[in-house]
PDB file of N, CA and C in Angstrom:
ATOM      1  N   UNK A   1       0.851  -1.174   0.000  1.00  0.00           N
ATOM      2  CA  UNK A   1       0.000   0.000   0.000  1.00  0.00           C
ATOM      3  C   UNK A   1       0.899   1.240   0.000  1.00  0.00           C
ATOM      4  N   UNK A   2       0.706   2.244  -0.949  1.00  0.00           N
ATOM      5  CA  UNK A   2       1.791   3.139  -0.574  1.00  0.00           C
ATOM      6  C   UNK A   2       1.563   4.168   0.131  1.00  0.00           C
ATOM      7  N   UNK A   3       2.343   4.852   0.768  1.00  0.00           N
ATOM      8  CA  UNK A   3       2.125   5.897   1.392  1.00  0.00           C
ATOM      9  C   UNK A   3       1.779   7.292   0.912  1.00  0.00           C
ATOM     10  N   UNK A   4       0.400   7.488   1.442  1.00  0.00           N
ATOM     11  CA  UNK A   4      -0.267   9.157   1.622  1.00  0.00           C
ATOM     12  C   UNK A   4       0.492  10.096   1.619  1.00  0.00           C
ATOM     13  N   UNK A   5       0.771  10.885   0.827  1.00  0.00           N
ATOM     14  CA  UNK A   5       1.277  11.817   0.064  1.00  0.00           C
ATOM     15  C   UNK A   5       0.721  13.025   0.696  1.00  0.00           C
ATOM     16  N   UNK A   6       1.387  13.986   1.574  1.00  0.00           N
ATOM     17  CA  UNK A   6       0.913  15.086   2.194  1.00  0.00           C
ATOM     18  C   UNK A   6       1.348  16.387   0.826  1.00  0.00           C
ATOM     19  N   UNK A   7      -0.048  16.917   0.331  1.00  0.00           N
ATOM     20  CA  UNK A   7       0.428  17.900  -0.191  1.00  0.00           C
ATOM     21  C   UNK A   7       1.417  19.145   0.159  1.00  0.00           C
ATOM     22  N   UNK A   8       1.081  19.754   1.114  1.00  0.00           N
ATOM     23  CA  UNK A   8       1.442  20.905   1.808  1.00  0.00           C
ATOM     24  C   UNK A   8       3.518  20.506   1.823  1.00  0.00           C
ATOM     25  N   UNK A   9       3.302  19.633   1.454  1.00  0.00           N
ATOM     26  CA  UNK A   9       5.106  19.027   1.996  1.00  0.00           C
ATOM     27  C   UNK A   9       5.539  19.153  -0.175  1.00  0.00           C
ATOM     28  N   UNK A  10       5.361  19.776  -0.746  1.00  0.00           N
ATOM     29  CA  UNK A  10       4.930  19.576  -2.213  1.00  0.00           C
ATOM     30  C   UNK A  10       5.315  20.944  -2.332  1.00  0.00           C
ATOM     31  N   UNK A  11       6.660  21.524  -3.147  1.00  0.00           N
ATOM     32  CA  UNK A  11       7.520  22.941  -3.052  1.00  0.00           C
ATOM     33  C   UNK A  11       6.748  23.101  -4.633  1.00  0.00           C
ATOM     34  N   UNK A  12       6.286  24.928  -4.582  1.00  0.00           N
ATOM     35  CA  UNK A  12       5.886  25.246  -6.363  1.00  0.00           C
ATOM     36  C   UNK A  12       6.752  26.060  -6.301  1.00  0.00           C
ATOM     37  N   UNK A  13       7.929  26.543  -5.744  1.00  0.00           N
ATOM     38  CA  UNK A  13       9.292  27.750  -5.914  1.00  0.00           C
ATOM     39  C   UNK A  13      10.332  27.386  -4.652  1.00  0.00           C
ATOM     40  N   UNK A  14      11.841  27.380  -5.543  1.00  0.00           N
ATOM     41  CA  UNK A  14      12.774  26.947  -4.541  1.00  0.00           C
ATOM     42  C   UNK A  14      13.857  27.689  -5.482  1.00  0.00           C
ATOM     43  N   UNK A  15      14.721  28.098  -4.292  1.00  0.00           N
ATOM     44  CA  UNK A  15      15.513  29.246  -4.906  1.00  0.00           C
ATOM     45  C   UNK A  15      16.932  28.568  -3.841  1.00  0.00           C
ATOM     46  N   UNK A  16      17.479  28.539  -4.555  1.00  0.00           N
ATOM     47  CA  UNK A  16      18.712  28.279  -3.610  1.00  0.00           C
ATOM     48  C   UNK A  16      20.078  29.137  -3.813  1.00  0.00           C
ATOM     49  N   UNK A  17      20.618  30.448  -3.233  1.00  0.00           N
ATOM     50  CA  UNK A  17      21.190  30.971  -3.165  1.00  0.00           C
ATOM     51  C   UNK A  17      22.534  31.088  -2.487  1.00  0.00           C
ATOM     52  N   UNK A  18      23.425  30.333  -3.445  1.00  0.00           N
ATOM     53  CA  UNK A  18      24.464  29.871  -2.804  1.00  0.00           C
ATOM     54  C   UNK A  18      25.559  31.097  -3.573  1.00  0.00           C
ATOM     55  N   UNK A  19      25.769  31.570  -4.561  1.00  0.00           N
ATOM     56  CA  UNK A  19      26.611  32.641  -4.630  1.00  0.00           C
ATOM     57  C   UNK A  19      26.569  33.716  -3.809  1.00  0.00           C
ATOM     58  N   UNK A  20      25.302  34.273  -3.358  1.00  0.00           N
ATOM     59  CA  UNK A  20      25.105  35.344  -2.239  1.00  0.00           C
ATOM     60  C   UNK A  20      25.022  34.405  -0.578  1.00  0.00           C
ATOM     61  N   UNK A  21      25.324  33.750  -0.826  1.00  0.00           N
ATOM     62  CA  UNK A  21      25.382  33.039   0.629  1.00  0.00           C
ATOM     63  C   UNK A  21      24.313  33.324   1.539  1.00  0.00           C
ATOM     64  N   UNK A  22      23.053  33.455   1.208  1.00  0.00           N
ATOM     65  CA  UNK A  22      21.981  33.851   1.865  1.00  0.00           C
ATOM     66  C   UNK A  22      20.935  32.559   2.004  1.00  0.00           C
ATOM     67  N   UNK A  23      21.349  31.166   1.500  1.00  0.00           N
ATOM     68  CA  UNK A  23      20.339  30.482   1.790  1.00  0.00           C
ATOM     69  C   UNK A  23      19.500  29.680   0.879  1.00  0.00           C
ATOM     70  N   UNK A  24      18.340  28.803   1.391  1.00  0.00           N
ATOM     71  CA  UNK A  24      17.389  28.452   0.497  1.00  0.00           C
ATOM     72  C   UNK A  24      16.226  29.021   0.490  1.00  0.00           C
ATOM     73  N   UNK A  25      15.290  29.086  -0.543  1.00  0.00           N
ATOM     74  CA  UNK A  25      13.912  30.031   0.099  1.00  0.00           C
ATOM     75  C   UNK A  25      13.096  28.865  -0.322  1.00  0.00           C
ATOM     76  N   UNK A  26      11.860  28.341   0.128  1.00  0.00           N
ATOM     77  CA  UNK A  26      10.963  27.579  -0.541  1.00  0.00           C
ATOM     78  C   UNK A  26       9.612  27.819  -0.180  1.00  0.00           C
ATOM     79  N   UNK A  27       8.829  27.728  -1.433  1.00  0.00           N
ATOM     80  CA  UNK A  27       7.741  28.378  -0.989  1.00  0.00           C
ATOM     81  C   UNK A  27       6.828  27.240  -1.286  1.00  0.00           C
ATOM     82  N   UNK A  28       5.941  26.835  -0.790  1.00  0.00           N
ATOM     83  CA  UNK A  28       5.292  25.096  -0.836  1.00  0.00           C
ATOM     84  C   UNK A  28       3.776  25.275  -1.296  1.00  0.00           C
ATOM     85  N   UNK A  29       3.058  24.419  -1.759  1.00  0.00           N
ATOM     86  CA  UNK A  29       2.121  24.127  -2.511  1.00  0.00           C
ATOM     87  C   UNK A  29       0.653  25.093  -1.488  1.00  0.00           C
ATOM     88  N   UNK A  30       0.970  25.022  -0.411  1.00  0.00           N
ATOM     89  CA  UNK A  30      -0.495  25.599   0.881  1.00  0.00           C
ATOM     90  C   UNK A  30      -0.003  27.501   0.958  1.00  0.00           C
ATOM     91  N   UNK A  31       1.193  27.795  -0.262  1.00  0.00           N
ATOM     92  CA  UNK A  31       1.692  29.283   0.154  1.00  0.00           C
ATOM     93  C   UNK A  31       2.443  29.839   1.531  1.00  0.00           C
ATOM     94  N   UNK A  32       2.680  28.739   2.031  1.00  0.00           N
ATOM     95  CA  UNK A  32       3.644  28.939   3.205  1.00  0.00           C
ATOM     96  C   UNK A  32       5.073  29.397   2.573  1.00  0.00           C
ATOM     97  N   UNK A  33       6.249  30.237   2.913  1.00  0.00           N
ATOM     98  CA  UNK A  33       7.335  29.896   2.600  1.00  0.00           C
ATOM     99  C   UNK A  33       8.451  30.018   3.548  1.00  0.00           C
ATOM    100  N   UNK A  34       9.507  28.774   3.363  1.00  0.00           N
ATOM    101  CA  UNK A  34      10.702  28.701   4.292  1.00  0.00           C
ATOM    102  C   UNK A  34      11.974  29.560   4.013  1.00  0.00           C
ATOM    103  N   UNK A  35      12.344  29.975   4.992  1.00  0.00           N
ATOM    104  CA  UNK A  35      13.837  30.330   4.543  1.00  0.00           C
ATOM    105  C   UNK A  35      14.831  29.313   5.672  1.00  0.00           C
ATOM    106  N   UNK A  36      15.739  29.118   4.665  1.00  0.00           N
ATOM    107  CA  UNK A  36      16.901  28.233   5.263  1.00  0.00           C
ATOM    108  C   UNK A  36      18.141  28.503   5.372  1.00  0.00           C
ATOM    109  N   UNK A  37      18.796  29.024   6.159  1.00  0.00           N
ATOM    110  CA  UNK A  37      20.187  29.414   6.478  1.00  0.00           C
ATOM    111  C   UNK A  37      21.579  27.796   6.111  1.00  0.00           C
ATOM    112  N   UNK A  38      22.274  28.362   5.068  1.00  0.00           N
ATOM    113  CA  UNK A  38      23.243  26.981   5.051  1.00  0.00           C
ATOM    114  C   UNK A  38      23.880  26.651   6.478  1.00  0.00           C
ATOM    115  N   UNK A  39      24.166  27.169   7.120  1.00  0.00           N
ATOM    116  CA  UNK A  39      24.935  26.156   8.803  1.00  0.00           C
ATOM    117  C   UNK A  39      23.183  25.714   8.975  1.00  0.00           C
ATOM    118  N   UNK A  40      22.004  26.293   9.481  1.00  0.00           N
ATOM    119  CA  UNK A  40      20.998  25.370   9.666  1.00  0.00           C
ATOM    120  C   UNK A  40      20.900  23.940   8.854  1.00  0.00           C
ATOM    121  N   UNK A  41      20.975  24.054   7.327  1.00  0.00           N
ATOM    122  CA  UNK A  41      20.275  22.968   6.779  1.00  0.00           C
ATOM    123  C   UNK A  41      21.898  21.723   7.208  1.00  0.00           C
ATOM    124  N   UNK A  42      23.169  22.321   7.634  1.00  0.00           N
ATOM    125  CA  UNK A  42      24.187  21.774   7.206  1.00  0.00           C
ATOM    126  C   UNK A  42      24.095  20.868   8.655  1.00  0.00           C
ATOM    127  N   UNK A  43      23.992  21.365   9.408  1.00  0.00           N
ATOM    128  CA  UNK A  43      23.364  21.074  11.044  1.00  0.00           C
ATOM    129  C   UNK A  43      22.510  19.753  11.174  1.00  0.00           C
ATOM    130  N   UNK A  44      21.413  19.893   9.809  1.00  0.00           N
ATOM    131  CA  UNK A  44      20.114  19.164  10.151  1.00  0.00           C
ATOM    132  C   UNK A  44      20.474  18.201   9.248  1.00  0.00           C
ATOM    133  N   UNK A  45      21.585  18.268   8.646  1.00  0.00           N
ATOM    134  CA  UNK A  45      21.854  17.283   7.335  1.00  0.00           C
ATOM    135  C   UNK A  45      21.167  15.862   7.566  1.00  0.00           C
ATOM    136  N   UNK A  46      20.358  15.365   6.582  1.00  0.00           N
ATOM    137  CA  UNK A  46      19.773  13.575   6.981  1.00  0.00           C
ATOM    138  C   UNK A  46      20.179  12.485   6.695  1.00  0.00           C
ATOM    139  N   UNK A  47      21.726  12.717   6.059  1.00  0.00           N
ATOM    140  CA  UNK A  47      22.853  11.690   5.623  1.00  0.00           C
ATOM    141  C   UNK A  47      22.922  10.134   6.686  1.00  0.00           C
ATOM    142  N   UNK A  48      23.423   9.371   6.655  1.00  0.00           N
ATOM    143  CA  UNK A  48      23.709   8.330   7.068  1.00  0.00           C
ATOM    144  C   UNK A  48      24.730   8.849   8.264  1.00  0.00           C
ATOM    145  N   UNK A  49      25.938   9.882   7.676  1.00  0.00           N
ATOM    146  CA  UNK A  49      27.008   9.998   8.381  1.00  0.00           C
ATOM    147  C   UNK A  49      26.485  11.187   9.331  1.00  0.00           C
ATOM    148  N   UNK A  50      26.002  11.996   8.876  1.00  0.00           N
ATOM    149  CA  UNK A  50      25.442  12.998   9.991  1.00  0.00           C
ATOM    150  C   UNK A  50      24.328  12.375  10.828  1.00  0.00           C
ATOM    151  N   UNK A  51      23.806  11.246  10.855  1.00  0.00           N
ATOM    152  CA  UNK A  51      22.857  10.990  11.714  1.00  0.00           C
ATOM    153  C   UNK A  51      23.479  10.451  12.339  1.00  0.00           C
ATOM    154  N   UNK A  52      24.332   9.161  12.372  1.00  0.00           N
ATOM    155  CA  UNK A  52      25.258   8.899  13.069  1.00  0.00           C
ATOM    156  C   UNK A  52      26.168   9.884  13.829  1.00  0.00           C
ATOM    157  N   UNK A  53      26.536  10.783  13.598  1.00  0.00           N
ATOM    158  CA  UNK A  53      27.599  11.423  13.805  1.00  0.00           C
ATOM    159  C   UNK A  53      26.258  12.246  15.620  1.00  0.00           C
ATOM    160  N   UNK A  54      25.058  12.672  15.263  1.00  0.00           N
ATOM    161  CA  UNK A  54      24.308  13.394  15.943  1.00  0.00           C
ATOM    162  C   UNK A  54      23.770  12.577  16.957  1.00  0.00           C
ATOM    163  N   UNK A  55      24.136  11.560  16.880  1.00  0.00           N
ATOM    164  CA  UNK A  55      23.698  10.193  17.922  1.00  0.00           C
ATOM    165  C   UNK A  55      24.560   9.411  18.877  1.00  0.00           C
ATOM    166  N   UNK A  56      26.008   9.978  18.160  1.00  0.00           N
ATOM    167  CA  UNK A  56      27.210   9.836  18.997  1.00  0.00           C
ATOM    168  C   UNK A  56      27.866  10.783  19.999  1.00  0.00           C
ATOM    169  N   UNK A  57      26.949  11.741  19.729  1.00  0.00           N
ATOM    170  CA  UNK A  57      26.734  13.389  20.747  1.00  0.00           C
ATOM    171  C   UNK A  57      26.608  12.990  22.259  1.00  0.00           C
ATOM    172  N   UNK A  58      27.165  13.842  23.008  1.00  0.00           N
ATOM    173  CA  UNK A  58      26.122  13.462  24.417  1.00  0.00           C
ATOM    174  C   UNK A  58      24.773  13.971  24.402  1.00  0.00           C
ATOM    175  N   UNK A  59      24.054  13.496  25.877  1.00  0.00           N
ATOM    176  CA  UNK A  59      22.612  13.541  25.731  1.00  0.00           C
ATOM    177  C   UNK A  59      22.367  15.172  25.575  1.00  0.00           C
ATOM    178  N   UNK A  60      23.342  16.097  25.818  1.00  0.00           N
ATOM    179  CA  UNK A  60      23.451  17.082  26.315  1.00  0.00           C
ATOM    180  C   UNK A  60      23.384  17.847  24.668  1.00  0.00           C
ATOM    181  N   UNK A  61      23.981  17.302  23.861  1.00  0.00           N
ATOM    182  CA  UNK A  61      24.275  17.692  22.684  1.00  0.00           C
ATOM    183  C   UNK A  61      25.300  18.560  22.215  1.00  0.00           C
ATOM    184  N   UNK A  62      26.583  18.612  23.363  1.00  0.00           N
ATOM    185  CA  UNK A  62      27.738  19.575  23.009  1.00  0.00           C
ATOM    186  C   UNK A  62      28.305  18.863  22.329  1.00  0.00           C
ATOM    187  N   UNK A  63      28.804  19.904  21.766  1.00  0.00           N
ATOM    188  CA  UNK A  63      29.884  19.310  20.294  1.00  0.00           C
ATOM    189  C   UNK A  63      31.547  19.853  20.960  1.00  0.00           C
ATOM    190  N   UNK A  64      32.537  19.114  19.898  1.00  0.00           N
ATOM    191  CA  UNK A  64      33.721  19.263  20.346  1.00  0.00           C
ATOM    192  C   UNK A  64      34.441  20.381  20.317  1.00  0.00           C
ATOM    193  N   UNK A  65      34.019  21.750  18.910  1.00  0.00           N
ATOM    194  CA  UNK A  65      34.152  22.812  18.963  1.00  0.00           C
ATOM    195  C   UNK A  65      33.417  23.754  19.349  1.00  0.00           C
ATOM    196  N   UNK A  66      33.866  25.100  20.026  1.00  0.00           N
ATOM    197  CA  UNK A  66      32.917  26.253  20.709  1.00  0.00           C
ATOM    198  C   UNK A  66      31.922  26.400  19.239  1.00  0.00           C
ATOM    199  N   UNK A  67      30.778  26.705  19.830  1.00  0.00           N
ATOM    200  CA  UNK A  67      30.150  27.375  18.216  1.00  0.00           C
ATOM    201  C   UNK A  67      30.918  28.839  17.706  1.00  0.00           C
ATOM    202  N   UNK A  68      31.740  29.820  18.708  1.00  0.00           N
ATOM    203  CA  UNK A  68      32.139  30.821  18.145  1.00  0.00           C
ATOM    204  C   UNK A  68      33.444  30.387  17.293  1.00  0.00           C
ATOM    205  N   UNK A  69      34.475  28.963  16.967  1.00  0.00           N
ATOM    206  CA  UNK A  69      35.357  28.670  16.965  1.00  0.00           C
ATOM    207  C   UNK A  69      35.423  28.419  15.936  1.00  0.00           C
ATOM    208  N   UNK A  70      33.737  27.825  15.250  1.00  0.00           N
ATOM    209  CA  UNK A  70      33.648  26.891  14.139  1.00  0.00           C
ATOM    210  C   UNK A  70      33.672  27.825  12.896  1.00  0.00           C
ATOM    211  N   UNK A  71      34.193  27.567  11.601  1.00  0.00           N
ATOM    212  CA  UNK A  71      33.667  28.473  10.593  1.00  0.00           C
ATOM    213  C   UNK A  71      32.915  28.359  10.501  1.00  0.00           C
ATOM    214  N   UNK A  72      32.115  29.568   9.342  1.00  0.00           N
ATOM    215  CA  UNK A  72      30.750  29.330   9.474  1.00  0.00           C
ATOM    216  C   UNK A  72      30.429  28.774   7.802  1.00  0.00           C
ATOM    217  N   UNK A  73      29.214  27.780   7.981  1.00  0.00           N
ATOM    218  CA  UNK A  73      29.546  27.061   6.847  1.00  0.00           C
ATOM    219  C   UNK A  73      28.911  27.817   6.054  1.00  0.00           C
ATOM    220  N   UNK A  74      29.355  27.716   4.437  1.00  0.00           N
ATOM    221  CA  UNK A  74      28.432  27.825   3.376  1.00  0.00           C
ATOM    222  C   UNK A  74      28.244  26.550   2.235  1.00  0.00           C
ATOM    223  N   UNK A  75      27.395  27.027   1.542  1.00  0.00           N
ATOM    224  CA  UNK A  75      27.061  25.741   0.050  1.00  0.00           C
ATOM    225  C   UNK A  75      28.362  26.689  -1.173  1.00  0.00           C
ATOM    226  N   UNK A  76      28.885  25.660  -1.558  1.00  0.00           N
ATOM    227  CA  UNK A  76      29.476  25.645  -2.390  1.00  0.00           C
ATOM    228  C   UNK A  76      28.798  25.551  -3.973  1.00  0.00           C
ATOM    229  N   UNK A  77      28.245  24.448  -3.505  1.00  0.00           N
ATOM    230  CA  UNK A  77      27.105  24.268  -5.427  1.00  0.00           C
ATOM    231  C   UNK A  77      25.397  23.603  -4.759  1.00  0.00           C
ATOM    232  N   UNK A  78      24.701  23.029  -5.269  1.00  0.00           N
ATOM    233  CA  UNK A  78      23.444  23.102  -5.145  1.00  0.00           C
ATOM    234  C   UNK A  78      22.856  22.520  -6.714  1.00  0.00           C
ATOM    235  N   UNK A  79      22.117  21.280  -6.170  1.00  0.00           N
ATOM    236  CA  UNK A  79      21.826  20.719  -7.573  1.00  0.00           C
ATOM    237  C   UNK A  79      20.130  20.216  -7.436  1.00  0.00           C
ATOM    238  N   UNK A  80      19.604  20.071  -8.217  1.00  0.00           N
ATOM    239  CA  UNK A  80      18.179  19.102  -7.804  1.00  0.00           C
ATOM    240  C   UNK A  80      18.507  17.687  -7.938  1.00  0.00           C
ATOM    241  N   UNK A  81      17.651  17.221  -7.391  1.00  0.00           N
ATOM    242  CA  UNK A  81      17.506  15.546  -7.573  1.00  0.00           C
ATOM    243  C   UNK A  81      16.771  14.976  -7.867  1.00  0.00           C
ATOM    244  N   UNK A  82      16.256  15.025  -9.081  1.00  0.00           N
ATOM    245  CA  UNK A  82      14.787  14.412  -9.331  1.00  0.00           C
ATOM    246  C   UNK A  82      13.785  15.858  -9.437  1.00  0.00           C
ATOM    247  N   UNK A  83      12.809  15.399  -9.174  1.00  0.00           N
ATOM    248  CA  UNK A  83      12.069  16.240  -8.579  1.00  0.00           C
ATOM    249  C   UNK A  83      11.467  15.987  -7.452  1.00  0.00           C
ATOM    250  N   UNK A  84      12.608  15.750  -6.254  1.00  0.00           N
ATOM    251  CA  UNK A  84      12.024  15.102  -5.021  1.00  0.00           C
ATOM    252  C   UNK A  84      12.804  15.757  -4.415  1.00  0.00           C
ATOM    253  N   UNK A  85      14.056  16.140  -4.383  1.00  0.00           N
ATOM    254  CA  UNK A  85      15.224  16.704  -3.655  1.00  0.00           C
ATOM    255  C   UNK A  85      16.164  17.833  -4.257  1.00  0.00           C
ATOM    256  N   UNK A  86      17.157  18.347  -3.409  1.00  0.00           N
ATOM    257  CA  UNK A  86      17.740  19.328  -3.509  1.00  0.00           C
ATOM    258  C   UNK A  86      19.466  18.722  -2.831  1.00  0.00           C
ATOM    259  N   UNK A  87      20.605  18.147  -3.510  1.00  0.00           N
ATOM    260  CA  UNK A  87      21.774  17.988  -2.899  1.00  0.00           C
ATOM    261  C   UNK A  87      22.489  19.439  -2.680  1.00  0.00           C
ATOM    262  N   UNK A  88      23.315  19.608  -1.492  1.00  0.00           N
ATOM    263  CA  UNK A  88      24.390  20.884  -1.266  1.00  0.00           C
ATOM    264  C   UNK A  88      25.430  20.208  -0.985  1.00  0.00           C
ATOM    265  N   UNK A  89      26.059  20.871  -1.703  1.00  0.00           N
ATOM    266  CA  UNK A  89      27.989  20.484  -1.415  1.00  0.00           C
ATOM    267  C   UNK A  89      27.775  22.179  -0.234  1.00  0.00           C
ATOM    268  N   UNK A  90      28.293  21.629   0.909  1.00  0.00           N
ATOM    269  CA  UNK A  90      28.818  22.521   2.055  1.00  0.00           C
ATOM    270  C   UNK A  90      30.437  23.024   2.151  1.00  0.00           C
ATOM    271  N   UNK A  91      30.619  23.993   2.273  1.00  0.00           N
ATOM    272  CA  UNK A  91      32.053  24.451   2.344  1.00  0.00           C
ATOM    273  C   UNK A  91      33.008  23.501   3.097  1.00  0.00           C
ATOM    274  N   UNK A  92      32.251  22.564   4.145  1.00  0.00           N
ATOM    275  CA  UNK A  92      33.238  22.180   5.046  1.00  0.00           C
ATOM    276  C   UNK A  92      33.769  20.120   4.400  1.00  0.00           C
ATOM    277  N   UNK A  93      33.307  20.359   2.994  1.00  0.00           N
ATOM    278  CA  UNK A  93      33.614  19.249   2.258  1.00  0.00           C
ATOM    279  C   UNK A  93      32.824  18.415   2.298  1.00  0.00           C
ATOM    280  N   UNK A  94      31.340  18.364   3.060  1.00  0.00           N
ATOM    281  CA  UNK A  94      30.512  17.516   2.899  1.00  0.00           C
ATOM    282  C   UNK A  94      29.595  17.891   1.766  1.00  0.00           C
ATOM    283  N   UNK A  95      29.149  16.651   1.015  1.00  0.00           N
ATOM    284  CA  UNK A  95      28.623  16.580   0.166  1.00  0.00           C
ATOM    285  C   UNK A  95      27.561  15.595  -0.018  1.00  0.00           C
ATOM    286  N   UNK A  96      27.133  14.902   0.687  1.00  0.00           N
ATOM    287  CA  UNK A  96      26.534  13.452   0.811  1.00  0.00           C
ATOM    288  C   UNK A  96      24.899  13.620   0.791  1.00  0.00           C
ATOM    289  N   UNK A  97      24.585  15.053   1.827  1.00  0.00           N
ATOM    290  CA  UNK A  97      23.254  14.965   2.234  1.00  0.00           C
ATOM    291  C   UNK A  97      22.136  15.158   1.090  1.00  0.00           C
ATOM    292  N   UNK A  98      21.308  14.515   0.420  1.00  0.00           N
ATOM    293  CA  UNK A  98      20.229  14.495  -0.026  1.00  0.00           C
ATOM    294  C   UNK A  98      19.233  15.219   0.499  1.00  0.00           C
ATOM    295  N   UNK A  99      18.724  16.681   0.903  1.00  0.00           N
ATOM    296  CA  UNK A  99      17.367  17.067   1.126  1.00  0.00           C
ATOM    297  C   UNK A  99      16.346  16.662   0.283  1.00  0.00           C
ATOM    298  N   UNK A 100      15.537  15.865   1.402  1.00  0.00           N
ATOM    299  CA  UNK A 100      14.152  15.742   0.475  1.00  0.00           C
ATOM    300  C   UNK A 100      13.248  16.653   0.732  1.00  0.00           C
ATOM    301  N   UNK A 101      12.188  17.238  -0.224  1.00  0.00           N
ATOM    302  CA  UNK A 101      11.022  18.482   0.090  1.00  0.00           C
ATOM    303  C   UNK A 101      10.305  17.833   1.487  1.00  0.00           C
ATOM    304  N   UNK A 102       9.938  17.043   1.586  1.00  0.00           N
ATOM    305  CA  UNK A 102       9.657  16.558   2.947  1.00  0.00           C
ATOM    306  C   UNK A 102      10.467  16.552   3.889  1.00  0.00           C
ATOM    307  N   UNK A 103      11.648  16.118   4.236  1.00  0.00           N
ATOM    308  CA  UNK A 103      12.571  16.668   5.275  1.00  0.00           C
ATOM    309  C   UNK A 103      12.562  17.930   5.129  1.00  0.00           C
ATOM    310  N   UNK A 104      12.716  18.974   4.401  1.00  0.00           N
ATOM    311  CA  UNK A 104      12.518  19.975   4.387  1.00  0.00           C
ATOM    312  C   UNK A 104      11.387  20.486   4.866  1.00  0.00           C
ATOM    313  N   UNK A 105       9.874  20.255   4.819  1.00  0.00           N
ATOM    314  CA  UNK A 105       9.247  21.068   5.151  1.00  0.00           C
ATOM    315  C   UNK A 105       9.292  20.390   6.515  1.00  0.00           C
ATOM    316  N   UNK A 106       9.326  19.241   7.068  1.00  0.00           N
ATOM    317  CA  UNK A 106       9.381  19.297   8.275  1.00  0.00           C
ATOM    318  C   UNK A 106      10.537  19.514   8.888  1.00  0.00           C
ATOM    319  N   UNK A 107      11.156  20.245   9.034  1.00  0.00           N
ATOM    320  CA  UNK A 107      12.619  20.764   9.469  1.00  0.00           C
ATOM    321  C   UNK A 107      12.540  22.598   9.076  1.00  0.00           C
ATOM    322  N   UNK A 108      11.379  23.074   8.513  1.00  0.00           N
ATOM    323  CA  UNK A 108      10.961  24.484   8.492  1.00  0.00           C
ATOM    324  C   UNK A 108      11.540  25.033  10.061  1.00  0.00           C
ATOM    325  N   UNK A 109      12.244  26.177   9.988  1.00  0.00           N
ATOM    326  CA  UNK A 109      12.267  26.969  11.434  1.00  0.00           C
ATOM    327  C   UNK A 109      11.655  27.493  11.610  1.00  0.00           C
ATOM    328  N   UNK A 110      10.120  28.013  11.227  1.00  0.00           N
ATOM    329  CA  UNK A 110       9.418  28.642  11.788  1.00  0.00           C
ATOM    330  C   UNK A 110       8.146  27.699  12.875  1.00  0.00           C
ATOM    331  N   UNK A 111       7.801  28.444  13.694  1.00  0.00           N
ATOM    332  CA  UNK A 111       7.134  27.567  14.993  1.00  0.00           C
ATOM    333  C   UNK A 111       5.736  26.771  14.656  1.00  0.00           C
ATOM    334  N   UNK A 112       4.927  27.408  13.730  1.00  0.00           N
ATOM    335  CA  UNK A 112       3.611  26.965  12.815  1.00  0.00           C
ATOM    336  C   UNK A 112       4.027  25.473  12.142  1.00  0.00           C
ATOM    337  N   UNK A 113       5.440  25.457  11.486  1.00  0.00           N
ATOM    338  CA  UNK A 113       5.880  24.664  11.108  1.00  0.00           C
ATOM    339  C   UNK A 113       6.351  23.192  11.926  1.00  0.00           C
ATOM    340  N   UNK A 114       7.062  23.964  12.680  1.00  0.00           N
ATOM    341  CA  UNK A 114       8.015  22.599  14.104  1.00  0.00           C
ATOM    342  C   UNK A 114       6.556  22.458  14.896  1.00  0.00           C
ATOM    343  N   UNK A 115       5.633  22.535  15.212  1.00  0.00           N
ATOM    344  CA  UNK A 115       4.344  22.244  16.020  1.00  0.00           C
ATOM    345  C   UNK A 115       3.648  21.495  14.838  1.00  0.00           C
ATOM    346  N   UNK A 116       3.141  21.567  13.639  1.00  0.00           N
ATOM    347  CA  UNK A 116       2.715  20.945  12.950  1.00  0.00           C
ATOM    348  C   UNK A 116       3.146  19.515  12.233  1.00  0.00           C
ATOM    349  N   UNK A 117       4.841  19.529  11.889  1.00  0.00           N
ATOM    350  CA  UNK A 117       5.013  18.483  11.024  1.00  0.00           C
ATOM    351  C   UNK A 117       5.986  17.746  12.103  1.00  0.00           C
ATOM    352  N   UNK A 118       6.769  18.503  12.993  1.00  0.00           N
ATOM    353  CA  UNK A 118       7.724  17.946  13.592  1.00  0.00           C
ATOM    354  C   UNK A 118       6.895  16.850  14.884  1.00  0.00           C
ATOM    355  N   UNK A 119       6.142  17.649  15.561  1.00  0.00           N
ATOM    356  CA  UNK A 119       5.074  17.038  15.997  1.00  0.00           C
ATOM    357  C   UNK A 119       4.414  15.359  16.177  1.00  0.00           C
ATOM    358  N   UNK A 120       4.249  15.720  14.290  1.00  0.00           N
ATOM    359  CA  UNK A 120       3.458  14.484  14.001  1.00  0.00           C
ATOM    360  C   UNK A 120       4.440  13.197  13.682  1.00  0.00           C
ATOM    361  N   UNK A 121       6.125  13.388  13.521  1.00  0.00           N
ATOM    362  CA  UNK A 121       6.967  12.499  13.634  1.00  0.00           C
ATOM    363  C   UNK A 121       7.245  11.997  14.329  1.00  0.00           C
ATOM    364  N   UNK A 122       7.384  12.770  15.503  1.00  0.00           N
ATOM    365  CA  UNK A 122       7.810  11.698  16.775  1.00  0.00           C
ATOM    366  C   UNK A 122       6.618  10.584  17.051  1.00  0.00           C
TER     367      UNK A 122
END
């Protein structure tokens, strides 16, 4: 049986602005739109190695560098994938993570967003 297809998770404009280093913008099928800072999406990456890597954290979730210490990342290039996803090569040489429009809209930073989709994952 396949799985129910949430429209609202369904991008009609995505702008990804990696020469001005300002981000992704996406604006989704219900007229909501996200903005995404590259250290956020680079943070939330849903790779194999970054999930691992976020699970080997303490419970506490400190990391090994100060956050004022770390560079700050940017996207280097930015490609689609289909028409399901969005890959970023990150300044700090990762390249792996696959965004899907669904990880994406549930990973939105705005609070309408994290109460609605984030919510319904756990």
């Amino acid at each position: 049986m396949p799985i129910p297809f949430d429209a609202r998770k369904k991008p009609i404009a995505v702008k990804i602005r990696v020469s001005t280093g300002e981000g992704a913008d996406i604006t989704w099928s219900d007229g909501h739109t996200s903005h995404f800072d590259f250290p956020y999406l680079r943070d939330l990456c849903p790779c194999a190695l970054c999930n691992d890597e976020r699970q080997k954290k303490s419970p506490m979730g400190a990391s090994t560098a100060l956050p004022m210490f770390k560079p700050k990342v940017t996207a280097r290039a930015a490609r689609a994938v289909g028409n399901y996803a969005v890959q970023i090569d990150f300044s700090d040489g990762h390249t792996t993570g696959i965004f899907s429009f669904e990880h994406l809209r549930e990973i939105c930073p705005c609070e309408g967003c994290g109460s609605e989709f984030r919510s319904s994952r756990a």
